[in-house]
PDB file of N, CA and C in Angstrom:
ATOM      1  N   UNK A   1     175.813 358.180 112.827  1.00  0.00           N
ATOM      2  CA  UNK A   1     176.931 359.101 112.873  1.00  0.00           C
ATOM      3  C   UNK A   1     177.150 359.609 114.300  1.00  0.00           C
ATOM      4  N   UNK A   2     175.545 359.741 114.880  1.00  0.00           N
ATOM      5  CA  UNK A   2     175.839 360.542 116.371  1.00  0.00           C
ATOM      6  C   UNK A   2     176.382 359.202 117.469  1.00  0.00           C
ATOM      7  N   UNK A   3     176.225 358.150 117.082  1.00  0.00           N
ATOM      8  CA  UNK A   3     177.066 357.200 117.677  1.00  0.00           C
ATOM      9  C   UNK A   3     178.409 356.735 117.704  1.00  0.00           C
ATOM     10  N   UNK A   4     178.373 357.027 116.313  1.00  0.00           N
ATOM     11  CA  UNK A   4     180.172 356.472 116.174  1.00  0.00           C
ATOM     12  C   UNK A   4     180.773 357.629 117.068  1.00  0.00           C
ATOM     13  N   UNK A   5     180.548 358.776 116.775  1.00  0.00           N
ATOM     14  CA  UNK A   5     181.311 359.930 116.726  1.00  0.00           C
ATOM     15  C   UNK A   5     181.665 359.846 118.557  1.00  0.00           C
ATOM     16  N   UNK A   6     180.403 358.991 119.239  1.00  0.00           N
ATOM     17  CA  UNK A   6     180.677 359.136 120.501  1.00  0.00           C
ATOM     18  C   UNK A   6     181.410 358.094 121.187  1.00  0.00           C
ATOM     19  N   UNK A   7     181.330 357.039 119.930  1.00  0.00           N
ATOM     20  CA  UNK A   7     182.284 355.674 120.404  1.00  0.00           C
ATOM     21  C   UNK A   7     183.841 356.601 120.031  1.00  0.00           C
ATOM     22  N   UNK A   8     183.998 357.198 118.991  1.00  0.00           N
ATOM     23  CA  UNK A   8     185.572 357.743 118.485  1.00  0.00           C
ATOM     24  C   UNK A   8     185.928 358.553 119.412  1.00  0.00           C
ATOM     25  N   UNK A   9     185.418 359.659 120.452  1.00  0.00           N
ATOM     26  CA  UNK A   9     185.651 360.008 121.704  1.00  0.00           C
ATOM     27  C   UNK A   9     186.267 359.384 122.392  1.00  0.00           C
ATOM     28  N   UNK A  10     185.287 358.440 123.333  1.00  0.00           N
ATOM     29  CA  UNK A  10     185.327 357.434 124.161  1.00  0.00           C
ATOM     30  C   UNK A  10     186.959 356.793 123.789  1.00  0.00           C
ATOM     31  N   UNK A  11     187.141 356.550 122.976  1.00  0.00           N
ATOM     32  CA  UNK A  11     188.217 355.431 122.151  1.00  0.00           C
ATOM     33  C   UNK A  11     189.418 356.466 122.630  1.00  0.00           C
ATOM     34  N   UNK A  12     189.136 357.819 122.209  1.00  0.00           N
ATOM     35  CA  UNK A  12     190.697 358.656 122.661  1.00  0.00           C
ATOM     36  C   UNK A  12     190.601 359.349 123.716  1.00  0.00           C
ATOM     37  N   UNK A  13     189.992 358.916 124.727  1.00  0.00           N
ATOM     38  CA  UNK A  13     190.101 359.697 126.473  1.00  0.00           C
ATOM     39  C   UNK A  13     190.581 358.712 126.833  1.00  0.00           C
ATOM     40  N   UNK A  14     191.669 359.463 127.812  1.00  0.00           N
ATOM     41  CA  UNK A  14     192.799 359.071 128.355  1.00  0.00           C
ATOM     42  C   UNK A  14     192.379 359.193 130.131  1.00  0.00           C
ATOM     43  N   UNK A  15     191.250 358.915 130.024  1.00  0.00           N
ATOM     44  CA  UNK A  15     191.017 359.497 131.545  1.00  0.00           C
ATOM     45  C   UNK A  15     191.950 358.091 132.558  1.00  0.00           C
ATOM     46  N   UNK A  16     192.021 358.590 133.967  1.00  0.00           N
ATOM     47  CA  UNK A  16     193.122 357.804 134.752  1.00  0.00           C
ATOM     48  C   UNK A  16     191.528 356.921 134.989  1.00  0.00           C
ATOM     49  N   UNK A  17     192.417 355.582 136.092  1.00  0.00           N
ATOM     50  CA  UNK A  17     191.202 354.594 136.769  1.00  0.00           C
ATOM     51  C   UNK A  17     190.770 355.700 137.728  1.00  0.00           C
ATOM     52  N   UNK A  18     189.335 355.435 137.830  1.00  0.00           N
ATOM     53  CA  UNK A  18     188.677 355.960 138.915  1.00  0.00           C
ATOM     54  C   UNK A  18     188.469 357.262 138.747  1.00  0.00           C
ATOM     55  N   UNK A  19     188.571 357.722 137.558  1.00  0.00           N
ATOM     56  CA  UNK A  19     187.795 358.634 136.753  1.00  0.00           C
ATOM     57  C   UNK A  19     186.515 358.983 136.283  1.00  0.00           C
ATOM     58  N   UNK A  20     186.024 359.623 135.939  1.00  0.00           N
ATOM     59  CA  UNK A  20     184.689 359.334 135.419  1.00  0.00           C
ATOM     60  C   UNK A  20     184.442 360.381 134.403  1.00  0.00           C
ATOM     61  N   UNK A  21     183.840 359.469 133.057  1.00  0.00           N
ATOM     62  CA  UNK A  21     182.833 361.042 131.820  1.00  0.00           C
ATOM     63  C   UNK A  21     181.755 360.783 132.112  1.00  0.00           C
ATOM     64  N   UNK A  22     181.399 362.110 131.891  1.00  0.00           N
ATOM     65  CA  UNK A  22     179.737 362.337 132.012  1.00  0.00           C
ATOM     66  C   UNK A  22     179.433 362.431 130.070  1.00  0.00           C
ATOM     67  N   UNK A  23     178.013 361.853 129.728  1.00  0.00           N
ATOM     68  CA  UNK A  23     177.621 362.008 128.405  1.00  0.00           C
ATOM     69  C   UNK A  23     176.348 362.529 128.512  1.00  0.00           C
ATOM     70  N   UNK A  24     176.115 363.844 127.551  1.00  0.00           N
ATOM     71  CA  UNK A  24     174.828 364.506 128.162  1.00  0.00           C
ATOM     72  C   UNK A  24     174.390 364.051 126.861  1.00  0.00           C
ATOM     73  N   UNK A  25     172.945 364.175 127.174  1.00  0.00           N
ATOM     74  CA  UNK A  25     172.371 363.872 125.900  1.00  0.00           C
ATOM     75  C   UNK A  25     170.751 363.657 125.965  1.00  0.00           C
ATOM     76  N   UNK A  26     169.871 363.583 124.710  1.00  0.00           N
ATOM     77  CA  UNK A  26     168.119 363.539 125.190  1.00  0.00           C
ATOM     78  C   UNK A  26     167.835 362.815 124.073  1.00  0.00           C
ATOM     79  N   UNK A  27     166.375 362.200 124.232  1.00  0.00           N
ATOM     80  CA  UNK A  27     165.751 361.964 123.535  1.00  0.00           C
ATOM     81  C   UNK A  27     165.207 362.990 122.183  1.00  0.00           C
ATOM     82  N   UNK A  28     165.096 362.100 121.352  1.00  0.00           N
ATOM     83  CA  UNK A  28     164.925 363.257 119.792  1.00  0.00           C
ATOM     84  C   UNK A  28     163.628 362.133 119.180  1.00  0.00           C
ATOM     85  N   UNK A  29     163.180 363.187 118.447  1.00  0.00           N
ATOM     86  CA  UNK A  29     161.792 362.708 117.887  1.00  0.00           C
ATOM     87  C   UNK A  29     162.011 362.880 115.830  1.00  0.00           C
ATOM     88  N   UNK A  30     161.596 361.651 115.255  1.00  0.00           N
ATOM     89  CA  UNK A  30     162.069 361.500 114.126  1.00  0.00           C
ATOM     90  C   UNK A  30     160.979 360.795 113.555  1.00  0.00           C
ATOM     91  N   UNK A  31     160.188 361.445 112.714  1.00  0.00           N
ATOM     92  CA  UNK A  31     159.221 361.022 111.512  1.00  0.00           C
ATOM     93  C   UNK A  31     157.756 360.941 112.700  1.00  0.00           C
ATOM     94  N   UNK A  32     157.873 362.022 113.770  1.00  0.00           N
ATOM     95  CA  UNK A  32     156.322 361.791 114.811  1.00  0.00           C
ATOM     96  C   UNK A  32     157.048 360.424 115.812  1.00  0.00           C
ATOM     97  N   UNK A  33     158.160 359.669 115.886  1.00  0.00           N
ATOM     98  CA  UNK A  33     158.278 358.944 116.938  1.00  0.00           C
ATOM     99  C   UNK A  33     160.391 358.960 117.642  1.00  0.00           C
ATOM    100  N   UNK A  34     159.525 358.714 118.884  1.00  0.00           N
ATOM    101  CA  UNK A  34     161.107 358.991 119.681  1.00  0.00           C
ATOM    102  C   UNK A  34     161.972 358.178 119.906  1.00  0.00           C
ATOM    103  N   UNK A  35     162.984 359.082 119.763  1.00  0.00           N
ATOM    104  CA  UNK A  35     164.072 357.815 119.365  1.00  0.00           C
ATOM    105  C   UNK A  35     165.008 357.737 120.470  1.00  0.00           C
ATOM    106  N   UNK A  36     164.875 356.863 121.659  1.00  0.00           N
ATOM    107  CA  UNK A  36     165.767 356.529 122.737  1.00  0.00           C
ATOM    108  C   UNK A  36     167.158 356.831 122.779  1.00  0.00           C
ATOM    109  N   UNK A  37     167.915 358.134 122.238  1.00  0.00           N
ATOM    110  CA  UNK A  37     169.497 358.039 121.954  1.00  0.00           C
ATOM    111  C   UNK A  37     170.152 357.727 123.352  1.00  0.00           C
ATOM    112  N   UNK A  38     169.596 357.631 124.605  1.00  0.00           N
ATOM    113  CA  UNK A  38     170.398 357.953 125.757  1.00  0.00           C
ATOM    114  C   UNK A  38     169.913 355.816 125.700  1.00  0.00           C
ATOM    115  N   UNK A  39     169.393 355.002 125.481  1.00  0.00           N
ATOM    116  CA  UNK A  39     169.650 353.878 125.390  1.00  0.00           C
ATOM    117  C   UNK A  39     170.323 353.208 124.409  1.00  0.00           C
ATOM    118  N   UNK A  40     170.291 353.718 123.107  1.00  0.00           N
ATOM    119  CA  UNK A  40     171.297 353.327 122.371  1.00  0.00           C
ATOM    120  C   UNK A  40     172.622 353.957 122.994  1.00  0.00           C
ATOM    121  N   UNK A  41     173.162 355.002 123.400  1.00  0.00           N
ATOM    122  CA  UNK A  41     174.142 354.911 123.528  1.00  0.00           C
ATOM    123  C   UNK A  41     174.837 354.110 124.952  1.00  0.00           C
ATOM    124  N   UNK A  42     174.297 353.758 126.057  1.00  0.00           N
ATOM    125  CA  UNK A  42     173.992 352.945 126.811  1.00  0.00           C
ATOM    126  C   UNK A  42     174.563 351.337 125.747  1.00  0.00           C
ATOM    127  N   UNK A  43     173.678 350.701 125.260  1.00  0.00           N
ATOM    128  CA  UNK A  43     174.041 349.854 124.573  1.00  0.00           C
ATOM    129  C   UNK A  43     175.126 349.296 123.815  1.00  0.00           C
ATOM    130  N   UNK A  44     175.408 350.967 123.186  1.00  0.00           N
ATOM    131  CA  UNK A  44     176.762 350.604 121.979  1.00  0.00           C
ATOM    132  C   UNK A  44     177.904 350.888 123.159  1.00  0.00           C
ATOM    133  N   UNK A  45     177.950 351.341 124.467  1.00  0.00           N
ATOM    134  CA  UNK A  45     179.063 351.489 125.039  1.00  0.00           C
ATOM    135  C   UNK A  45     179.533 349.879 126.076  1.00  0.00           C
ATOM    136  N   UNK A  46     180.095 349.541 125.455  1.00  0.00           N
ATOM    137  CA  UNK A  46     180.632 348.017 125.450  1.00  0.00           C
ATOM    138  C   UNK A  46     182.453 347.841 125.543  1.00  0.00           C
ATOM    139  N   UNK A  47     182.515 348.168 126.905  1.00  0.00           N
ATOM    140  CA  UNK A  47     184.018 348.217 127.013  1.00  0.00           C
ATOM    141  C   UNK A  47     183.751 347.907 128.733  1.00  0.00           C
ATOM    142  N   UNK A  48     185.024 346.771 129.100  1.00  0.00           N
ATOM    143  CA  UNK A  48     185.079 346.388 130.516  1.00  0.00           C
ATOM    144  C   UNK A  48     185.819 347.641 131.338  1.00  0.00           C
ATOM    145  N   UNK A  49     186.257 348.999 130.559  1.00  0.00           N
ATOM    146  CA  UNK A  49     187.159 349.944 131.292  1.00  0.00           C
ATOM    147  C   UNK A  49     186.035 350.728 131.978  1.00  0.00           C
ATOM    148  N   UNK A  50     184.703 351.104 131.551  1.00  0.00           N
ATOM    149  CA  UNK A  50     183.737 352.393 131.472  1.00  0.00           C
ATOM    150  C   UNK A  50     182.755 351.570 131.783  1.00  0.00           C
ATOM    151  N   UNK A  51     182.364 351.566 133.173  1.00  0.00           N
ATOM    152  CA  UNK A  51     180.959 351.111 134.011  1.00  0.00           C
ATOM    153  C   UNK A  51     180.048 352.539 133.840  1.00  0.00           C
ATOM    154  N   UNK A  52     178.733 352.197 134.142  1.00  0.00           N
ATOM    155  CA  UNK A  52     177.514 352.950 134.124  1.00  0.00           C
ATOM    156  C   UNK A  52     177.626 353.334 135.893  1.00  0.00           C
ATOM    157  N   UNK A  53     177.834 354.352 135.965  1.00  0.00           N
ATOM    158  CA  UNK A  53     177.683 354.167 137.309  1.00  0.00           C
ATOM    159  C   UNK A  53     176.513 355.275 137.827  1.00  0.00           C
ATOM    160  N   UNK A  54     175.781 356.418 136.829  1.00  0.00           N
ATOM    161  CA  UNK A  54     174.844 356.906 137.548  1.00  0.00           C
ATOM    162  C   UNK A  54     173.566 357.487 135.843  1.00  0.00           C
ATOM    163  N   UNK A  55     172.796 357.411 135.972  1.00  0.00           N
ATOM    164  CA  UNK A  55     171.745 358.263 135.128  1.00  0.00           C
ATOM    165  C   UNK A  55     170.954 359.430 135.896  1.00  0.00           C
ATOM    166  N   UNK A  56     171.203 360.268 135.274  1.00  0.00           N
ATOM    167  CA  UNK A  56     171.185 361.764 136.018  1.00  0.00           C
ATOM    168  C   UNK A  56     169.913 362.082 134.951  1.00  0.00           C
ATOM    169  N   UNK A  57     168.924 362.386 135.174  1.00  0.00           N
ATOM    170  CA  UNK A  57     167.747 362.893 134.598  1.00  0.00           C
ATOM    171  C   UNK A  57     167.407 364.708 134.530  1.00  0.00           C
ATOM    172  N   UNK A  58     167.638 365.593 133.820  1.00  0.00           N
ATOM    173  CA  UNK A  58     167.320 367.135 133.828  1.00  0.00           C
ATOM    174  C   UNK A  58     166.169 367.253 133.178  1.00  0.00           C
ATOM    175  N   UNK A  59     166.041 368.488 134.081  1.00  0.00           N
ATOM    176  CA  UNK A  59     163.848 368.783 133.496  1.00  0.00           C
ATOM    177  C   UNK A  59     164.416 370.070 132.939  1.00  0.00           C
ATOM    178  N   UNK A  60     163.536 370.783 132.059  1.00  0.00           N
ATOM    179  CA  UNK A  60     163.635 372.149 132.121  1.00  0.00           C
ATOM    180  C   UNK A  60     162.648 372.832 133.108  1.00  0.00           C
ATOM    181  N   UNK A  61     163.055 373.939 133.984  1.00  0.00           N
ATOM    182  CA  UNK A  61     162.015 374.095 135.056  1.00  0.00           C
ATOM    183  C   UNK A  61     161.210 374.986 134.680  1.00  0.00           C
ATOM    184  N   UNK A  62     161.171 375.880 133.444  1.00  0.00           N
ATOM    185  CA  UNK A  62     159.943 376.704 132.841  1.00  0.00           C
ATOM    186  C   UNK A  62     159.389 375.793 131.916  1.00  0.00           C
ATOM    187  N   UNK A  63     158.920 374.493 131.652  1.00  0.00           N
ATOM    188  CA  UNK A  63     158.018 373.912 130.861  1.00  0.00           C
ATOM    189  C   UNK A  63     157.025 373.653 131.338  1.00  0.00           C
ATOM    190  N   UNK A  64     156.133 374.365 130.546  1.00  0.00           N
ATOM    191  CA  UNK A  64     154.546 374.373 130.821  1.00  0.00           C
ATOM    192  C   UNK A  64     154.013 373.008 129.520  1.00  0.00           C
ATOM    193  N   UNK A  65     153.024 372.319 130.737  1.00  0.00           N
ATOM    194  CA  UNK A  65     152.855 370.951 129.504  1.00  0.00           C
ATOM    195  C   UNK A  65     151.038 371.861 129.029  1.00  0.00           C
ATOM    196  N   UNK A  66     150.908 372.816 129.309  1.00  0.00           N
ATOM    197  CA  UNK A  66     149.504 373.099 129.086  1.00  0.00           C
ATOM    198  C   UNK A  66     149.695 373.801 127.499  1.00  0.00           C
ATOM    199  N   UNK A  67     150.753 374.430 126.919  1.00  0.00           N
ATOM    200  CA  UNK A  67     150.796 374.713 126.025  1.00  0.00           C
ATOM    201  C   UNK A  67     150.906 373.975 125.096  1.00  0.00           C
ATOM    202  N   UNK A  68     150.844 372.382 124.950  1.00  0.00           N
ATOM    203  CA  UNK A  68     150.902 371.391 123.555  1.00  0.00           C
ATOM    204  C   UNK A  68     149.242 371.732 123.464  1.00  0.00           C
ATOM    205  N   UNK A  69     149.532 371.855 121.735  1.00  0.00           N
ATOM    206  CA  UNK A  69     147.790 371.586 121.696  1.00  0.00           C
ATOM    207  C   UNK A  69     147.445 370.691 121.397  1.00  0.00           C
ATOM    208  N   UNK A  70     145.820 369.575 121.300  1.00  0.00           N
ATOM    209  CA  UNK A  70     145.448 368.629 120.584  1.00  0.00           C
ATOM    210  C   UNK A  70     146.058 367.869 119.415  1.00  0.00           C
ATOM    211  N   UNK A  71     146.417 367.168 119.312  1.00  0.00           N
ATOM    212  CA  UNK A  71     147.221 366.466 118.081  1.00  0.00           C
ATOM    213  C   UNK A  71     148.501 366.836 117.808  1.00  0.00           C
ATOM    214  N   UNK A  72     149.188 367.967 118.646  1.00  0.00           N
ATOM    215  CA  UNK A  72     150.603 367.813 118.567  1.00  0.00           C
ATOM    216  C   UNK A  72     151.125 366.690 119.616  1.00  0.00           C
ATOM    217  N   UNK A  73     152.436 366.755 119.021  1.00  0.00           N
ATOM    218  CA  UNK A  73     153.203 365.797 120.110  1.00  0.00           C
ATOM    219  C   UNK A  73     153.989 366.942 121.007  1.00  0.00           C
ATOM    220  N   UNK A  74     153.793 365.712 122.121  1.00  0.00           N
ATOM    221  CA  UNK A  74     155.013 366.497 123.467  1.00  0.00           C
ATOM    222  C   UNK A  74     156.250 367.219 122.838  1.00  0.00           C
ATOM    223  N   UNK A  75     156.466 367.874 123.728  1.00  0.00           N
ATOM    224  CA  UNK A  75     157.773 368.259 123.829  1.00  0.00           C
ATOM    225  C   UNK A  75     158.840 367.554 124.509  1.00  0.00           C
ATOM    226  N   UNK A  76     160.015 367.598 124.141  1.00  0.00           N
ATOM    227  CA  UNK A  76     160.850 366.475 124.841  1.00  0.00           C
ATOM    228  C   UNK A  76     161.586 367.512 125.283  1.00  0.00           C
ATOM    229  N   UNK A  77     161.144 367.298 127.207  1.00  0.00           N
ATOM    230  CA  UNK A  77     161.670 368.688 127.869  1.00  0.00           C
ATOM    231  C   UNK A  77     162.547 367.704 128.845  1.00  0.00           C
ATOM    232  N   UNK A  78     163.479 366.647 128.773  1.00  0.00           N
ATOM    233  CA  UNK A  78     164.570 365.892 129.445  1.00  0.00           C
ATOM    234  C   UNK A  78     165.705 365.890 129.006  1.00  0.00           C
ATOM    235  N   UNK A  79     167.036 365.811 129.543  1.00  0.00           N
ATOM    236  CA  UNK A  79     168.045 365.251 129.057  1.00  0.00           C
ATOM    237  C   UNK A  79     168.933 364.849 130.065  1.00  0.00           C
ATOM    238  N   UNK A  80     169.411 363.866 129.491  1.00  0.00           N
ATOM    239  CA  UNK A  80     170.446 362.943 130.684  1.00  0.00           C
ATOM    240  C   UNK A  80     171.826 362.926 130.555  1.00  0.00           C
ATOM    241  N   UNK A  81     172.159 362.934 132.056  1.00  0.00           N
ATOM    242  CA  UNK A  81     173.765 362.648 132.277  1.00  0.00           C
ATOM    243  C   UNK A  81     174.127 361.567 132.512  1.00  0.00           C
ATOM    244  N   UNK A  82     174.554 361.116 131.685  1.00  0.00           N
ATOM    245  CA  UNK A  82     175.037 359.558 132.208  1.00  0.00           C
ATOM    246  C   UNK A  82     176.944 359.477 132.174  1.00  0.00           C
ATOM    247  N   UNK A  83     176.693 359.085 133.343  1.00  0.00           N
ATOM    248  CA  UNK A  83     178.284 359.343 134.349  1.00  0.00           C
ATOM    249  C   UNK A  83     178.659 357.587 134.579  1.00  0.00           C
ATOM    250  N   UNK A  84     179.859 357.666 133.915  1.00  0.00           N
ATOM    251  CA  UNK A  84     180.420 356.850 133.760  1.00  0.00           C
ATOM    252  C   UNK A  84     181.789 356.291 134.530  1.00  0.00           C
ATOM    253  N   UNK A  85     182.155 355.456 134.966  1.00  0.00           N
ATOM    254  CA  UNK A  85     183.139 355.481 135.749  1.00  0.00           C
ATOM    255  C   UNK A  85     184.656 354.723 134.936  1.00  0.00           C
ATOM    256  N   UNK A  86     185.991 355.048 134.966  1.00  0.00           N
ATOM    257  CA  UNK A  86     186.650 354.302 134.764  1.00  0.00           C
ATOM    258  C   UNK A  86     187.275 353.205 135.423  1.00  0.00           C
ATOM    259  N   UNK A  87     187.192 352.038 135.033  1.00  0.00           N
ATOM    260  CA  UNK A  87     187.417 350.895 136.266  1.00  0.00           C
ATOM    261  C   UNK A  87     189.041 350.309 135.775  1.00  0.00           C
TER     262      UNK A  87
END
């Protein structure tokens, strides 16, 4: 659903050539394992108009990794901009 919804976007921006969207977005964790959404959506975006033209990586800058305890999983303290160009 969180894919289509971003292909049905994509489909009605009207941006001019030499434009660019940015798509923010992070990794999510589902049943204890992570699920790459910033490569699937990478993948499903399949159009000769909308080049990849940058991956922008954000930290959060108050994450302390000392607070996971033993047998939990990480925290998924990233999320990406991926800036797109119209060609």
């Amino acid at each position: 659903m969180y894919l289509q919804k971003i292909e049905e976007i994509i489909k009605e921006n009207s941006l001019k050539k030499g434009g660019f969207l940015v798509i923010q977005t992070r990794d999510m964790r589902i049943d204890g394992y992570i699920e790459p959404l910033a490569k699937r959506i990478i993948d499903s975006i399949c159009t000769e108009k909308l080049w990849l033209k940058e991956i922008v990586i954000v930290t959060q800058e108050d994450y302390n990794t000392q607070d996971v305890k033993s047998g939990e999983y990480l925290t998924i303290a990233h999320q990406y901009l991926l800036v797109y160009e119209k060609t």
